[in-house]
Protein backbone atom coordinates (compact mmCIF):
# COMPACT_ATOMS: atom_id res chain seq x y z
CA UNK A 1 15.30 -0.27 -1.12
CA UNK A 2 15.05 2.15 -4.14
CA UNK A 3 13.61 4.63 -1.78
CA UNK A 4 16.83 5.95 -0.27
CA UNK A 5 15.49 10.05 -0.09
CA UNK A 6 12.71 8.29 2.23
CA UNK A 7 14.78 5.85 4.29
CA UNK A 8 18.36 7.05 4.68
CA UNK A 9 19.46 3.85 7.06
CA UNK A 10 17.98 1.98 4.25
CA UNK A 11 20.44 4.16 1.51
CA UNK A 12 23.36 3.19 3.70
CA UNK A 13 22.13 -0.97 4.13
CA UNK A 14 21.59 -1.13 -0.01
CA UNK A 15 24.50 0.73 -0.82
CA UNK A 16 26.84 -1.97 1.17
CA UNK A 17 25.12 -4.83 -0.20
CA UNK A 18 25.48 -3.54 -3.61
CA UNK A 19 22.13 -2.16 -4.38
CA UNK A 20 22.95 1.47 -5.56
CA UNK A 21 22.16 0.86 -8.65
CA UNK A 22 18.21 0.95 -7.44
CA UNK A 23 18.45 4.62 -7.28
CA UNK A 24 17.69 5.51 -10.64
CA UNK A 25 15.05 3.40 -10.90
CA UNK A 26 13.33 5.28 -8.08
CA UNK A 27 10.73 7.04 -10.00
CA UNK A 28 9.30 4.08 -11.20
CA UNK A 29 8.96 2.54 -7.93
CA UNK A 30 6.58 5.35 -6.81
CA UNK A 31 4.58 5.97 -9.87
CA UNK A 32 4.64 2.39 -11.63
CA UNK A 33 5.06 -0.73 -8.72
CA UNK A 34 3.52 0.68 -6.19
CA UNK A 35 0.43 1.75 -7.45
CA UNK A 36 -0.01 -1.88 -9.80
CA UNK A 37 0.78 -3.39 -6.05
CA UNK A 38 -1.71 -1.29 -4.47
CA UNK A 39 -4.37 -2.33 -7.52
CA UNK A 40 -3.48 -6.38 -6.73
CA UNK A 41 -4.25 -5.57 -2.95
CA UNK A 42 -7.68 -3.39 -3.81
CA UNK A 43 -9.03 -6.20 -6.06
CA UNK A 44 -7.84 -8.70 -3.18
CA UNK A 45 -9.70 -7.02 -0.26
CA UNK A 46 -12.88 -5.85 -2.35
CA UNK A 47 -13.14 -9.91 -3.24
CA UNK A 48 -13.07 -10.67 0.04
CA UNK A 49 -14.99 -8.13 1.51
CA UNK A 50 -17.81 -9.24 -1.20
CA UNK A 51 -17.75 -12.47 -0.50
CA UNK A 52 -17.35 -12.38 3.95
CA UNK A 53 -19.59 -9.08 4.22
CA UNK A 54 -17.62 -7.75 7.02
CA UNK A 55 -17.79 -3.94 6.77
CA UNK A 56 -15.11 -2.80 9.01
CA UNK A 57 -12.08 -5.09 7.77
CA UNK A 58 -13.32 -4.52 4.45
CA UNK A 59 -13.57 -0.65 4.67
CA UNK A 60 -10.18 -0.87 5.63
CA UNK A 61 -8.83 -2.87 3.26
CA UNK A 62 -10.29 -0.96 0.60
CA UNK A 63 -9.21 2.10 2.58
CA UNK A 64 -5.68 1.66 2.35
CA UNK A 65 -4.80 1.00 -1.41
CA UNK A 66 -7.42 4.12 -2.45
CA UNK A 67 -5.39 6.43 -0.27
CA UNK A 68 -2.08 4.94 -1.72
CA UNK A 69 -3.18 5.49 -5.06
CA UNK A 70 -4.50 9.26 -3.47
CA UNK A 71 -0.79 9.76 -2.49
CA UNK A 72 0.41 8.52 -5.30
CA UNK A 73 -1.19 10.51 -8.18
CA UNK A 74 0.44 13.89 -7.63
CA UNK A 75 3.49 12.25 -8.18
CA UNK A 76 2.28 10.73 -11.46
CA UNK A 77 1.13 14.00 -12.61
CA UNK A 78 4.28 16.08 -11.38
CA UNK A 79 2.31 18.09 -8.99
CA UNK A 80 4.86 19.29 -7.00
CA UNK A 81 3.07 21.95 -4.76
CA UNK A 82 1.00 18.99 -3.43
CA UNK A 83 4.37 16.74 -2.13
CA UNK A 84 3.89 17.31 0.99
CA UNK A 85 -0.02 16.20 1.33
CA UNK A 86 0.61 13.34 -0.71
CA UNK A 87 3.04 12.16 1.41
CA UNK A 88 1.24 12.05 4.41
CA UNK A 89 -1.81 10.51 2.81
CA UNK A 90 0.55 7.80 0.65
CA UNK A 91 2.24 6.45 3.95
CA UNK A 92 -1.59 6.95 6.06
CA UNK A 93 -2.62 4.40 2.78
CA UNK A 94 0.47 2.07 3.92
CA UNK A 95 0.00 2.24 7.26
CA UNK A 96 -3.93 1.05 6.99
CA UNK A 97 -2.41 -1.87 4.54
CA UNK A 98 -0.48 -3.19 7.52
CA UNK A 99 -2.91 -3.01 9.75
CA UNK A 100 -5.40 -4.81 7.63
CA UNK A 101 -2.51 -7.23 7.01
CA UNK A 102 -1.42 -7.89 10.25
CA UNK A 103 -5.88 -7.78 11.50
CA UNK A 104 -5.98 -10.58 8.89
CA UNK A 105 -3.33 -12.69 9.82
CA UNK A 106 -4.06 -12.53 13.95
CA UNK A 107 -7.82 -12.78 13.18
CA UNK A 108 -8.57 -14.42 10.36
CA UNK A 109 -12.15 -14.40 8.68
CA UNK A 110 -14.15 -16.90 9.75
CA UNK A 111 -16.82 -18.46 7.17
CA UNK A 112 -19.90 -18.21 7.28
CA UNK A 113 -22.71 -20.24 5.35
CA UNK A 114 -26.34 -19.31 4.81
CA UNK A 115 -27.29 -22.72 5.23
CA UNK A 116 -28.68 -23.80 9.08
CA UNK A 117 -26.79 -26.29 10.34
């Protein structure tokens, strides 16, 4: 809700319920939460994907987060000839985080032991 340059419906929603003040604190939204966020979520779905051995869900978990932190790092390095590319490849890296969300959560992993039965 910080975010209102990106989202203006969202400027107008957090302005009325009193969240202007979010605004200045943009900045470190995009270079501080996000990517400490996007480090939680790579450490999550590399766990997993080490422990269930399922390549595509865990290429795409992994996916996601790396391209965030892609998107993310001219920002952090005030590259501003490069805005535009990171853009596209920061929201492709939160795009492929809900989809691996929302792939987890209709089809979760199933276990599966070495052991015969």
């Amino acid at each position: 809700m910080g975010c209102a340059v990106c989202f203006p419906a969202l400027a107008g929603i957090g302005a009325t319920l009193g969240l202007g003040f979010l605004a200045s604190w943009e900045r470190v939204f995009i270079t501080t939460l996000i990517p400490i966020f996007a480090f939680i979520a790579l450490v999550a779905n590399g766990m997993t994907w080490r422990i269930h051995r399922q390549r595509g869900r865990g290429i795409l978990g992994v996916l996601g987060p790396l391209l965030v932190f892609a998107g993310v790092l001219p920002f952090q390095l005030k590259l501003g000839q490069y805005a535009s590319y990171a853009q596209f490849v920061f929201y492709s890296g939160l795009v492929l985080m809900v989809v691996s969300s929302v792939w987890n959560m209709i089809r979760p992993v199933k276990r599966q032991c070495d052991v015969p039965h």
